[in-house]
N, C-alpha and C. Protein backbone atom coordinates (compact mmCIF):
# COMPACT_ATOMS: atom_id res chain seq x y z
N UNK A 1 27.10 14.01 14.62
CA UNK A 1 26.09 13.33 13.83
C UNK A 1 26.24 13.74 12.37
N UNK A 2 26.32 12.82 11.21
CA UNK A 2 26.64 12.92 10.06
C UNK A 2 25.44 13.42 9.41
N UNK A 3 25.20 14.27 8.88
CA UNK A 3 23.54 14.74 8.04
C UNK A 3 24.04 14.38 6.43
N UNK A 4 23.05 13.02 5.66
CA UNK A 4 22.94 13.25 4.36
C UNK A 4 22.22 13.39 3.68
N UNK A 5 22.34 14.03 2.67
CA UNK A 5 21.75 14.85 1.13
C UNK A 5 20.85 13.68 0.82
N UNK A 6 19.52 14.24 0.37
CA UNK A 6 18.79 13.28 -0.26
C UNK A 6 19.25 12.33 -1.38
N UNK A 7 20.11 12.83 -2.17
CA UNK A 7 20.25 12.27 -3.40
C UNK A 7 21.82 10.56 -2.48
N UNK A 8 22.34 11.05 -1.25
CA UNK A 8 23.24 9.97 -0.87
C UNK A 8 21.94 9.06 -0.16
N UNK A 9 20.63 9.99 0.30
CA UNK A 9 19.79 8.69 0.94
C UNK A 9 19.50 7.80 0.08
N UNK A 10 19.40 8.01 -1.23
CA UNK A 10 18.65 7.33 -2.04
C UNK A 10 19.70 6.47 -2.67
N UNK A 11 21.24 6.44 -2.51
CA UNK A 11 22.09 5.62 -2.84
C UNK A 11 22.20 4.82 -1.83
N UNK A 12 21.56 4.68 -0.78
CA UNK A 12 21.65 3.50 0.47
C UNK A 12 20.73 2.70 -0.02
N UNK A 13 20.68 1.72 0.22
CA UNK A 13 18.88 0.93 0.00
C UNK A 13 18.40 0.84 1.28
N UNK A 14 17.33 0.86 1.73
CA UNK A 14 16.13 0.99 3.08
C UNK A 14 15.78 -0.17 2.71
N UNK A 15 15.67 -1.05 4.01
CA UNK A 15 14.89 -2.22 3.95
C UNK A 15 13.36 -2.09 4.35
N UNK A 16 12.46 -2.68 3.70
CA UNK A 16 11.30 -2.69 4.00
C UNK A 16 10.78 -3.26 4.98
N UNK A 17 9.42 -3.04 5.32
CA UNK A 17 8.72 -3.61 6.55
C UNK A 17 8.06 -5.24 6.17
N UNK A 18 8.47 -6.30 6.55
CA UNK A 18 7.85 -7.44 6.97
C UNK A 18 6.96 -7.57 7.85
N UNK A 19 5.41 -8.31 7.01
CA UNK A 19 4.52 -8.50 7.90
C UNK A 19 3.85 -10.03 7.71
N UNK A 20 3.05 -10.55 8.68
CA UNK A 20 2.52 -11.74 8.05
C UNK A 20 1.33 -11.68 6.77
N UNK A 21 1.50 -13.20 5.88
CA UNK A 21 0.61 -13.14 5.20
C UNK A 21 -0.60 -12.92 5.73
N UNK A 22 -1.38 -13.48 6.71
CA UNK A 22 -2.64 -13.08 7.11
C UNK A 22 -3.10 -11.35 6.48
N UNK A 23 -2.24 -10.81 7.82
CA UNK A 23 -2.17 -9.58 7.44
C UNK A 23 -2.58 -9.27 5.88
N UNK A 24 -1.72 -9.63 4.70
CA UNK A 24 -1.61 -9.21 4.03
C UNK A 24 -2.91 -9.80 2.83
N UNK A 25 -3.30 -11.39 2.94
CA UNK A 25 -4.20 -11.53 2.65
C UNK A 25 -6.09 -10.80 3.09
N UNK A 26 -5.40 -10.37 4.10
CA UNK A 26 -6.56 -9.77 4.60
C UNK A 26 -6.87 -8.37 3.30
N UNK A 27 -5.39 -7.80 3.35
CA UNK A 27 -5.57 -6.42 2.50
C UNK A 27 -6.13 -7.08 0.95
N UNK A 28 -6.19 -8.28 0.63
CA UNK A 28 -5.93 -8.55 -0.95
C UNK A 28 -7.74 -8.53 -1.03
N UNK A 29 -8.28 -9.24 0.48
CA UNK A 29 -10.05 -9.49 0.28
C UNK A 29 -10.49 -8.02 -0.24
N UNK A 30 -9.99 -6.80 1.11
CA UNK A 30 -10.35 -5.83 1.04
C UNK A 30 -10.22 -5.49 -0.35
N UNK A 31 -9.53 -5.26 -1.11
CA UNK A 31 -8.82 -4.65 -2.36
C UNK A 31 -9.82 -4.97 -3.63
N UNK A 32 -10.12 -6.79 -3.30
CA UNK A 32 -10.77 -7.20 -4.03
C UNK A 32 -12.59 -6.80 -4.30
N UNK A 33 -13.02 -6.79 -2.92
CA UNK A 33 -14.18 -5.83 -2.29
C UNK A 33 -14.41 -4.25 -3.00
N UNK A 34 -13.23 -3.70 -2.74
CA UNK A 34 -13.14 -2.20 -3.85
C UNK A 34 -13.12 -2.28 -5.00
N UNK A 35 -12.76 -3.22 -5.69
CA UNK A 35 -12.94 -3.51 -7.31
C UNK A 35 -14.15 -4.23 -7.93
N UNK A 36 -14.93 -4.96 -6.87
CA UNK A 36 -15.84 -5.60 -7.03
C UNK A 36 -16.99 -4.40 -7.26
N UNK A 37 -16.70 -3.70 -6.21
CA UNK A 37 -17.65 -2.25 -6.09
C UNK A 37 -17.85 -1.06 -6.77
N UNK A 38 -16.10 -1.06 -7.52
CA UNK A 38 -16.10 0.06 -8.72
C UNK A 38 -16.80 -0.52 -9.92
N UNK A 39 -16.71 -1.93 -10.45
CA UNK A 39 -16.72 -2.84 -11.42
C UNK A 39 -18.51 -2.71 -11.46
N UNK A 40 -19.08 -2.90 -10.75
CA UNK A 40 -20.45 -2.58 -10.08
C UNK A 40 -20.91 -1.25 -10.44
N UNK A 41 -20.20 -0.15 -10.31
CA UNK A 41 -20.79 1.22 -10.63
C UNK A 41 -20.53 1.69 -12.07
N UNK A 42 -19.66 1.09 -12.93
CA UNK A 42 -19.67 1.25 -13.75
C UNK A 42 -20.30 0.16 -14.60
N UNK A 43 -20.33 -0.89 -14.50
CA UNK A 43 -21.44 -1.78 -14.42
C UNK A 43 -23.06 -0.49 -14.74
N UNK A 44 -23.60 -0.18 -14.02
CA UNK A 44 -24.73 0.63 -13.47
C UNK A 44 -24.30 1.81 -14.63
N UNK A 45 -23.40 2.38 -14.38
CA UNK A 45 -23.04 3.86 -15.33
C UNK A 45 -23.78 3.56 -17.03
N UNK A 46 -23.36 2.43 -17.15
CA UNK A 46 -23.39 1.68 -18.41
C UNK A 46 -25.00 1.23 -18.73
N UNK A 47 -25.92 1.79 -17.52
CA UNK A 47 -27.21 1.62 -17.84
C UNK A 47 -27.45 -0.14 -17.92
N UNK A 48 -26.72 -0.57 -17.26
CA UNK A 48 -26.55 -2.47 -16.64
C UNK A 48 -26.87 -2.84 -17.58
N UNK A 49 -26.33 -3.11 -18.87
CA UNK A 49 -25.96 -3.78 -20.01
C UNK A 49 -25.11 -4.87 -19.58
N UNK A 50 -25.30 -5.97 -19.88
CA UNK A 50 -24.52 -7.54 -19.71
C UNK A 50 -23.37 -7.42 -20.81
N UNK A 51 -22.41 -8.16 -20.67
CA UNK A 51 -21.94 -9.06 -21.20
C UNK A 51 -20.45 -8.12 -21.22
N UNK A 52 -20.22 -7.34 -20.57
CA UNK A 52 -18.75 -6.25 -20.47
C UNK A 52 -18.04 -6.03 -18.68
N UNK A 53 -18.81 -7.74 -18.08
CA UNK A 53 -18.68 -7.45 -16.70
C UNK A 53 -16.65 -7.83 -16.26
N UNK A 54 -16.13 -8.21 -17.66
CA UNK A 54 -14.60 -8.55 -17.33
C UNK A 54 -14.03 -7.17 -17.53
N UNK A 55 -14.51 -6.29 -18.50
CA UNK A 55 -13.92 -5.30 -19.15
C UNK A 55 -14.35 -4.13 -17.80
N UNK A 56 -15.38 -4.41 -17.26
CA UNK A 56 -16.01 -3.46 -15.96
C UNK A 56 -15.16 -3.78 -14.79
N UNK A 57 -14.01 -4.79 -14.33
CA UNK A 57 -13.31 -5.25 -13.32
C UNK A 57 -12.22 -5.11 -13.61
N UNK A 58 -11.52 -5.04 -15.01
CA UNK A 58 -10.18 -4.72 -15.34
C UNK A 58 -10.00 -2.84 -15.49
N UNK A 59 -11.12 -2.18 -15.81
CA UNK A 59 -11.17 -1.27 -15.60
C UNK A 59 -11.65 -0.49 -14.33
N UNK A 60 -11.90 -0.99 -13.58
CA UNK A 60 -11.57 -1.16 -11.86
C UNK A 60 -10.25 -1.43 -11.33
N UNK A 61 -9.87 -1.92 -11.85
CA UNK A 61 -8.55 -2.44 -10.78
C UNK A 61 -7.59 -1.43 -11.25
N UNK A 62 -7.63 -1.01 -12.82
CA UNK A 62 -6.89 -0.11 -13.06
C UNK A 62 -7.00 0.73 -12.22
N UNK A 63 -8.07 1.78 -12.19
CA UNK A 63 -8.37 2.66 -11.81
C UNK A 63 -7.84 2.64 -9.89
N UNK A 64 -7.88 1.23 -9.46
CA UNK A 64 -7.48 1.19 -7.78
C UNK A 64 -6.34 0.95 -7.46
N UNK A 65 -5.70 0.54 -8.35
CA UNK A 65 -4.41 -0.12 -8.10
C UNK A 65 -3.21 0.23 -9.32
N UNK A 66 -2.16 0.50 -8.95
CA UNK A 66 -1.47 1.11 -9.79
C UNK A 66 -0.64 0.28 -10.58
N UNK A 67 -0.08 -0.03 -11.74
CA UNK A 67 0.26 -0.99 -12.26
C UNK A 67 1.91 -0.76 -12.61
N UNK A 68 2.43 -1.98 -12.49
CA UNK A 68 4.04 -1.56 -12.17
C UNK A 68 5.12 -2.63 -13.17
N UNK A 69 6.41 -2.12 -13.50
CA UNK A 69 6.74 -3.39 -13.86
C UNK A 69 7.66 -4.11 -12.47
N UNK A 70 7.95 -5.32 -12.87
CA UNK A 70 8.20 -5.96 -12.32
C UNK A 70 8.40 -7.60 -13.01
N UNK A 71 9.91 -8.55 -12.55
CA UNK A 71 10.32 -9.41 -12.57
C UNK A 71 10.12 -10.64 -11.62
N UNK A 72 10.50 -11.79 -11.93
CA UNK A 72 10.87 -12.70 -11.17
C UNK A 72 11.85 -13.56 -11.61
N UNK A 73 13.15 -13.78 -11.36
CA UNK A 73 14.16 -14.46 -11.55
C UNK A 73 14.64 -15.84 -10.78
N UNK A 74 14.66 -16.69 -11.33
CA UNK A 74 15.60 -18.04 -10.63
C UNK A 74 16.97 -18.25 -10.69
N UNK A 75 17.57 -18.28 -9.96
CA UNK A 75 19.35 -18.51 -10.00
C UNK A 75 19.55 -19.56 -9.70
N UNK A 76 20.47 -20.12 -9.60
CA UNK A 76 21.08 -21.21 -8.77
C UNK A 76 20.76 -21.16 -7.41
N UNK A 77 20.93 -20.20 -6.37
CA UNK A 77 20.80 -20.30 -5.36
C UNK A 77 19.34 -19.43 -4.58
N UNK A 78 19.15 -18.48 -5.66
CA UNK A 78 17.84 -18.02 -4.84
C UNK A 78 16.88 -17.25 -6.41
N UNK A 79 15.82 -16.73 -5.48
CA UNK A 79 14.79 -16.70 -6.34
C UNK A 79 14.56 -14.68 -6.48
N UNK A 80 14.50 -13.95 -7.07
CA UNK A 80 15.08 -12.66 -6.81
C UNK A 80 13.67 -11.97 -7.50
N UNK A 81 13.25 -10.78 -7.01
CA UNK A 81 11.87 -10.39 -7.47
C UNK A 81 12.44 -9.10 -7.08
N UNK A 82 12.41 -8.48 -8.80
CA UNK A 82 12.53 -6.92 -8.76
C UNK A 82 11.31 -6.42 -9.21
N UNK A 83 11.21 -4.53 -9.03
CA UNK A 83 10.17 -4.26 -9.06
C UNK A 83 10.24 -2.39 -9.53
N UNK A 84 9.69 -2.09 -9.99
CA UNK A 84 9.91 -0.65 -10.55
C UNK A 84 8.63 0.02 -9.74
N UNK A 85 8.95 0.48 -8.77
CA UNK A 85 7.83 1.42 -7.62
C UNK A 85 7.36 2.66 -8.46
N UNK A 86 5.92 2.34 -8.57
CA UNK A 86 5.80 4.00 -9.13
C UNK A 86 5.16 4.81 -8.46
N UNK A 87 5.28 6.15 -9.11
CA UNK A 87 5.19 7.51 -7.36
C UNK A 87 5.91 7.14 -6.48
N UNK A 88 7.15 6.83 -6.65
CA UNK A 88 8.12 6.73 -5.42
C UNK A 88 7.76 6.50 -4.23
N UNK A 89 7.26 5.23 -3.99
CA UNK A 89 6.90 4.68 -3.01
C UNK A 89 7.88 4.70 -2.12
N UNK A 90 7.80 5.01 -0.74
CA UNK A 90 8.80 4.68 0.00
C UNK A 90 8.78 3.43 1.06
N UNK A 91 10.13 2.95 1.67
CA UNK A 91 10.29 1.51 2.01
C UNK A 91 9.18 1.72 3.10
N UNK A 92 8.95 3.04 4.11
CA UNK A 92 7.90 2.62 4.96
C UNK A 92 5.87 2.57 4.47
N UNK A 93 5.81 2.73 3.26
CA UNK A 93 4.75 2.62 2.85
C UNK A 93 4.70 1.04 2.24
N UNK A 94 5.03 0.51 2.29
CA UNK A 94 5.21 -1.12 1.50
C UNK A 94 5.30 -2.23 2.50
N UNK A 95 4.47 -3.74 2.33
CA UNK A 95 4.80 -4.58 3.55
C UNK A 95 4.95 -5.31 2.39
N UNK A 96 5.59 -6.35 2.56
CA UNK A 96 6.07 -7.75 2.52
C UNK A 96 5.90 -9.09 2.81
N UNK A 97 5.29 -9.82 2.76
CA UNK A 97 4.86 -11.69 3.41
C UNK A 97 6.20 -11.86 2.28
N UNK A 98 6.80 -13.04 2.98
CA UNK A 98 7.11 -14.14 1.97
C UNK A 98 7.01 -15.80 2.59
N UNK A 99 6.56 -16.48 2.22
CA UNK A 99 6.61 -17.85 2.53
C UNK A 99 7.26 -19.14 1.54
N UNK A 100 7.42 -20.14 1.65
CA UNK A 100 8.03 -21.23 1.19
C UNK A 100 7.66 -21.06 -0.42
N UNK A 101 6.69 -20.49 -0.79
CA UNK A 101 6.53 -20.99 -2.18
C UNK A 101 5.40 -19.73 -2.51
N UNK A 102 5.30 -18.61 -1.62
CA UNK A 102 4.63 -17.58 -2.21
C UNK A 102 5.19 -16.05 -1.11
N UNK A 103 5.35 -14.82 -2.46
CA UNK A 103 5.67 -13.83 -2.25
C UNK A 103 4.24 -12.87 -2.10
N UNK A 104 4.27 -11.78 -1.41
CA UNK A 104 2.82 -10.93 -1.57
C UNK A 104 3.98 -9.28 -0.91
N UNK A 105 2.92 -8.48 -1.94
CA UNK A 105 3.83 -7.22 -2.32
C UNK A 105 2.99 -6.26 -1.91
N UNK A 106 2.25 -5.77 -0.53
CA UNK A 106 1.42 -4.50 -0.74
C UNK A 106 2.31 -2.65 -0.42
N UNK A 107 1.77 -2.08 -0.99
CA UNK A 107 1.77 -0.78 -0.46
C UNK A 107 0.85 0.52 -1.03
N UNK A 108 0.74 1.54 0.04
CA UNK A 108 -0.15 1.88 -0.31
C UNK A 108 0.25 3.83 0.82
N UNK A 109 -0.45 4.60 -0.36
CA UNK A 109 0.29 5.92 -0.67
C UNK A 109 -0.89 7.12 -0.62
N UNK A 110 -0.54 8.50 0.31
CA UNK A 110 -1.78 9.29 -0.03
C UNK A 110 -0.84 10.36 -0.30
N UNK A 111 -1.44 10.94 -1.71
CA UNK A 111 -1.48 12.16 -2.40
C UNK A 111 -2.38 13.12 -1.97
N UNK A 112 -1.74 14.71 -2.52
CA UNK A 112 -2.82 15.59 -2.34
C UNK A 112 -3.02 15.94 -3.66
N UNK A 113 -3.91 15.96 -4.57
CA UNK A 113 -3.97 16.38 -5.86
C UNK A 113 -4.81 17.87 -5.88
N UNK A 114 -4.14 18.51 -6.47
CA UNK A 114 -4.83 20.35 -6.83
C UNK A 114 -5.61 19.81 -8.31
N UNK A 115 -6.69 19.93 -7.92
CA UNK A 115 -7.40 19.90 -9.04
C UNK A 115 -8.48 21.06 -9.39
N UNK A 116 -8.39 21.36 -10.78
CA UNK A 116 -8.68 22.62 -11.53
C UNK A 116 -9.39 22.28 -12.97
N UNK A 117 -10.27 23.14 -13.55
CA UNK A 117 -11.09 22.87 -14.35
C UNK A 117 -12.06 23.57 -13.99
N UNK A 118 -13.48 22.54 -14.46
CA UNK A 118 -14.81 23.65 -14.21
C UNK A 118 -15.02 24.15 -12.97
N UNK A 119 -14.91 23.01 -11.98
CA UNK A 119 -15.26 23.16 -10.92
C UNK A 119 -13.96 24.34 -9.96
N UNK A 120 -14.26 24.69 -9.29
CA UNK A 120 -13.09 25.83 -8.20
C UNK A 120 -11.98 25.14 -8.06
N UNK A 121 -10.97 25.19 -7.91
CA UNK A 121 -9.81 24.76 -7.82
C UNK A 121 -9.77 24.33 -6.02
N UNK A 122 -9.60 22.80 -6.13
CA UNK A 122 -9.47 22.36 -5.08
C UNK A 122 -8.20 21.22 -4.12
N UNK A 123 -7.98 21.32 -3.78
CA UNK A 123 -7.26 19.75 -3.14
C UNK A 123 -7.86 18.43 -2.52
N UNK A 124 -7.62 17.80 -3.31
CA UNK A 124 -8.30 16.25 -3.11
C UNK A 124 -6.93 15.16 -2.80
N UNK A 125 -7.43 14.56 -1.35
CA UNK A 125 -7.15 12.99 -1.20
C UNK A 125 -7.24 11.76 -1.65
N UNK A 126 -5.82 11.78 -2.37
CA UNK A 126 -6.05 10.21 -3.03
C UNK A 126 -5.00 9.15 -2.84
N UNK A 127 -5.42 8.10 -2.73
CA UNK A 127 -4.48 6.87 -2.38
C UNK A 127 -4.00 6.22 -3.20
N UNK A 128 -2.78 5.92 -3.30
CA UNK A 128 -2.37 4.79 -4.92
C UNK A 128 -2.08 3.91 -3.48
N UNK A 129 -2.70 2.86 -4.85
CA UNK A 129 -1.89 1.40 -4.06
C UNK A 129 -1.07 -0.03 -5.11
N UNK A 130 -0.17 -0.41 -4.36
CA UNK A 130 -0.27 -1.69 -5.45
C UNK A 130 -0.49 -3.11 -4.46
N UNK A 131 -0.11 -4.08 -5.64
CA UNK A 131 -0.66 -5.25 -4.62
C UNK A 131 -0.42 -6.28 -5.68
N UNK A 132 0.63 -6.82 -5.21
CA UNK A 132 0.95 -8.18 -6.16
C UNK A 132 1.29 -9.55 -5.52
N UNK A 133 0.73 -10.66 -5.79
CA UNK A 133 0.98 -12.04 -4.43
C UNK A 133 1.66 -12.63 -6.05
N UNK A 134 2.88 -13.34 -5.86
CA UNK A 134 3.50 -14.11 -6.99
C UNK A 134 3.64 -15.88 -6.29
N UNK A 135 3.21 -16.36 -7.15
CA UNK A 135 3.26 -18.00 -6.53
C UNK A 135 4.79 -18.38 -6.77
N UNK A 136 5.85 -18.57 -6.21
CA UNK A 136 7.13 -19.14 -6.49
C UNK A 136 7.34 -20.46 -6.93
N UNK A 137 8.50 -20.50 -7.95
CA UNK A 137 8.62 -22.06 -8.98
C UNK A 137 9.27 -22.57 -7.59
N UNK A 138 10.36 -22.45 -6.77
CA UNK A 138 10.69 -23.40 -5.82
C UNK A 138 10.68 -22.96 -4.14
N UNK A 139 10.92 -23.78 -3.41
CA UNK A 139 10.42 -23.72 -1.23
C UNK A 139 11.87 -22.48 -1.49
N UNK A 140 11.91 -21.48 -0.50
CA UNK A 140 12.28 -20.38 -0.57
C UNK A 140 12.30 -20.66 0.91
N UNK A 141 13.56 -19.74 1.81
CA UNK A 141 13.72 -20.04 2.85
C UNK A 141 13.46 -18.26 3.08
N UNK A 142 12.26 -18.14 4.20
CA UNK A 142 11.53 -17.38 4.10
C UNK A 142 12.90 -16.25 5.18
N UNK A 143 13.09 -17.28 6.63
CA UNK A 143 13.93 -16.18 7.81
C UNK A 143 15.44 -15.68 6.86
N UNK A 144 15.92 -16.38 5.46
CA UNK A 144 16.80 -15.84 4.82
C UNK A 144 16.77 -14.53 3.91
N UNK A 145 15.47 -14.18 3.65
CA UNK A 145 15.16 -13.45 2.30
C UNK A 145 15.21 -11.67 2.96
N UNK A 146 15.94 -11.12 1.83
CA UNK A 146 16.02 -9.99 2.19
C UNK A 146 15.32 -8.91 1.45
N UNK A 147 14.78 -7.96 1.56
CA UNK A 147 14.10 -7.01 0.86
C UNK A 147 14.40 -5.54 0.67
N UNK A 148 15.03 -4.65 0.00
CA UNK A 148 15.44 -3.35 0.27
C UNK A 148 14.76 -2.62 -0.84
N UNK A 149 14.69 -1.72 -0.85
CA UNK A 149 14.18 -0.33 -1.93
C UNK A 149 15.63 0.45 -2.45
N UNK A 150 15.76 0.97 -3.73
CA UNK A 150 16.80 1.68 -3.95
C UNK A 150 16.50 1.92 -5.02
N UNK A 151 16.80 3.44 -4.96
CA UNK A 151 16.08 4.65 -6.28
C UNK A 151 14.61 3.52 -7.14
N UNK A 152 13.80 3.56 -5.83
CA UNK A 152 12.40 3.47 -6.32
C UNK A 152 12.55 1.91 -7.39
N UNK A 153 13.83 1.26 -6.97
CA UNK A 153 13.37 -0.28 -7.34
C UNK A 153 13.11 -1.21 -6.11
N UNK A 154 12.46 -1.98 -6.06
CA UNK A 154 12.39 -3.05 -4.86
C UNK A 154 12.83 -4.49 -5.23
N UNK A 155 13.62 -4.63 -4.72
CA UNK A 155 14.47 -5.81 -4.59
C UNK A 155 14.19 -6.74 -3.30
N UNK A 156 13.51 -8.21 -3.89
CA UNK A 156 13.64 -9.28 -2.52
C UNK A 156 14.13 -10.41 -3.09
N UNK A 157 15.42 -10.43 -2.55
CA UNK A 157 16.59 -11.84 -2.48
C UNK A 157 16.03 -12.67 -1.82
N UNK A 158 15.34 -13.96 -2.24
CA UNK A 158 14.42 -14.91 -1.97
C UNK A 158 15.66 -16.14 -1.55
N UNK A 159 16.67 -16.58 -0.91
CA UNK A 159 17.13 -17.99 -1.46
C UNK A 159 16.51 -19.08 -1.21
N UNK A 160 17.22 -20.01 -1.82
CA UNK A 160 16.56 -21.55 -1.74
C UNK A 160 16.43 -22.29 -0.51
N UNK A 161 15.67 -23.04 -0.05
CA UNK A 161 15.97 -23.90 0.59
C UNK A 161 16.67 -24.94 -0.32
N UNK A 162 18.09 -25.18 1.03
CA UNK A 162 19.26 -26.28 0.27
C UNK A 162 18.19 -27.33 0.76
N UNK A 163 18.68 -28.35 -0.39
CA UNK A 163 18.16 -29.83 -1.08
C UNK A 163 18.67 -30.44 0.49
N UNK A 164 17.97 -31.18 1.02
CA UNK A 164 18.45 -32.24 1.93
C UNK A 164 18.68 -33.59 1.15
N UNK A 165 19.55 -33.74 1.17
CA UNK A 165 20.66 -34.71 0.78
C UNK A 165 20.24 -36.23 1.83
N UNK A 166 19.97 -37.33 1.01
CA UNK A 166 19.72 -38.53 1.79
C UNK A 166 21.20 -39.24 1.53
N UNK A 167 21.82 -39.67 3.10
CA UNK A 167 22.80 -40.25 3.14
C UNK A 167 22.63 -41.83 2.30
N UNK A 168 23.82 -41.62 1.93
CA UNK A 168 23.62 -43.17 0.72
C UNK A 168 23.63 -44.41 1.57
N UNK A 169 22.61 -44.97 1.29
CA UNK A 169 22.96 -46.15 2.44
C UNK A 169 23.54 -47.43 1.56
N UNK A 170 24.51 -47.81 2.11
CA UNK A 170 25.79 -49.12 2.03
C UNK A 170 24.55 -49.90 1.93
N UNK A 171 24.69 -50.69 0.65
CA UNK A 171 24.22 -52.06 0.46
C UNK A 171 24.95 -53.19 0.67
N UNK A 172 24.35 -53.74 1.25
CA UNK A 172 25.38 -55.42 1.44
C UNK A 172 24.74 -55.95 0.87
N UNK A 173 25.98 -56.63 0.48
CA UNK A 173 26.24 -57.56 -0.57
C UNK A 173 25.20 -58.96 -0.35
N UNK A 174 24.69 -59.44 -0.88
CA UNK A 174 23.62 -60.55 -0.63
C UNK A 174 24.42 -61.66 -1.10
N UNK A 175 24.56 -62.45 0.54
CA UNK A 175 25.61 -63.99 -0.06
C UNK A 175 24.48 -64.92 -0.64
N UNK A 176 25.51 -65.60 -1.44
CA UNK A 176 24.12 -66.81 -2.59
C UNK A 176 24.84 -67.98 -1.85
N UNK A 177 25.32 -67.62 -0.34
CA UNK A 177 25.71 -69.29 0.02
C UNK A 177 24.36 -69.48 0.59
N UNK A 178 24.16 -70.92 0.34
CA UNK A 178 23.13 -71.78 1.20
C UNK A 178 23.55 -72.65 2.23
C-alpha cells in the first residue's frame, strides 16, 4: 500500500459530493432564516431604529456566511465555475446541485476557536459556511459535469448541452404546370 505526503494529496484533486437541489435549496431557506434572525438582533441592538434594515442583513450574512472569490466562465463547449475555498474547505465538507441552467455551491465547516481577552481563556464552536446558487447563461448537461477541489480551488466543468440539429428537409420543387 502506497502512503502519500500531504503536500502530494493536495496535488490530486478530490471530487466532491453531489446532492440534489431540494436538498440544497432546503439549506439556502435555512441560511436565509439565520440571517433574517441575526439582521433582527441587531436590528434590536440598534435600539429598533428604521431605515438601516438592508445594512442590518448584509451585515448578517457577513457575519454567517463566509465570502469567497469566485468565477463563472463560458467556452465553446462548457460552462466552468471556479472558486477560491476559504479555511480550506475540504471536498467532503461541500455539496453540489447542478441542473440545466442553475449551479448551487454549499459547504459548511466547524472550528475550535481559543479565545482570550477579558473573559478566561476558552474554546468555542464555530461554523463557517458558504453558499452560492449561480443562474447559468446556457442548458448545461447536468450527468456530464464534473467537480473536483485542488489546493483549496473548486472547479465544476459544466458542459453544454449539444444543439440538436433539425434535419434539413428537401423542398420540392412546386410544378407551375396546370
Amino acid at each position: 500500500m502506497r502512503e502519500e505526503t500531504v503536500a502530494q494529496q493536495g496535488e490530486a484533486a478530490t471530487p466532491v459530493q453531489w446532492v440534489t437541489a431540494d436538498i440544497l435549496l432546503h439549506r439556502k431557506t435555512e441560511i436565509d432564516v439565520m440571517i433574517a434572525r441575526r439582521a433582527f438582533e441587531l436590528f434590536e441592538g440598534r435600539g429598533g431604529g428604521h431605515g438601516h434594515d438592508v445594512d442590518d442583513w448584509i451585515t448578517a450574512e457577513v457575519e454567517l456566511l463566509r465570502p469567497y472569490r469566485h468565477d463563472l466562465k463560458e467556452s465553446a463547449g462548457a460552462v466552468v465555475f471556479h472558486a477560491e475555498l476559504p479555511c480550506s474547505f475540504t471536498p467532503d465538507q461541500l455539496n453540489v446541485s447542478v441542473e440545466p441552467r442553475r449551479l448551487i455551491v454549499s459547504g459548511e465547516r466547524e472550528l475550535e476557536v481559543t479565545c482570550v481577552g477579558d473573559v478566561p481563556t476558552h474554546e468555542e464552536k464555530r461554523t463557517q459556511r458558504i453558499f452560492r446558487m449561480e443562474e447559468l447563461p446556457v442548458d448545461i448537461d447536468p450527468a456530464r459535469t464534473t467537480a473536483k477541489v485542488k489546493y483549496d480551488v473548486l472547479e465544476i466543468v459544466m458542459p453544454k448541452v449539444a444543439a440538436v440539429s433539425k434535419p434539413r428537409e428537401k423542398t420540392k420543387a412546386a410544378s407551375s404546370r396546370r
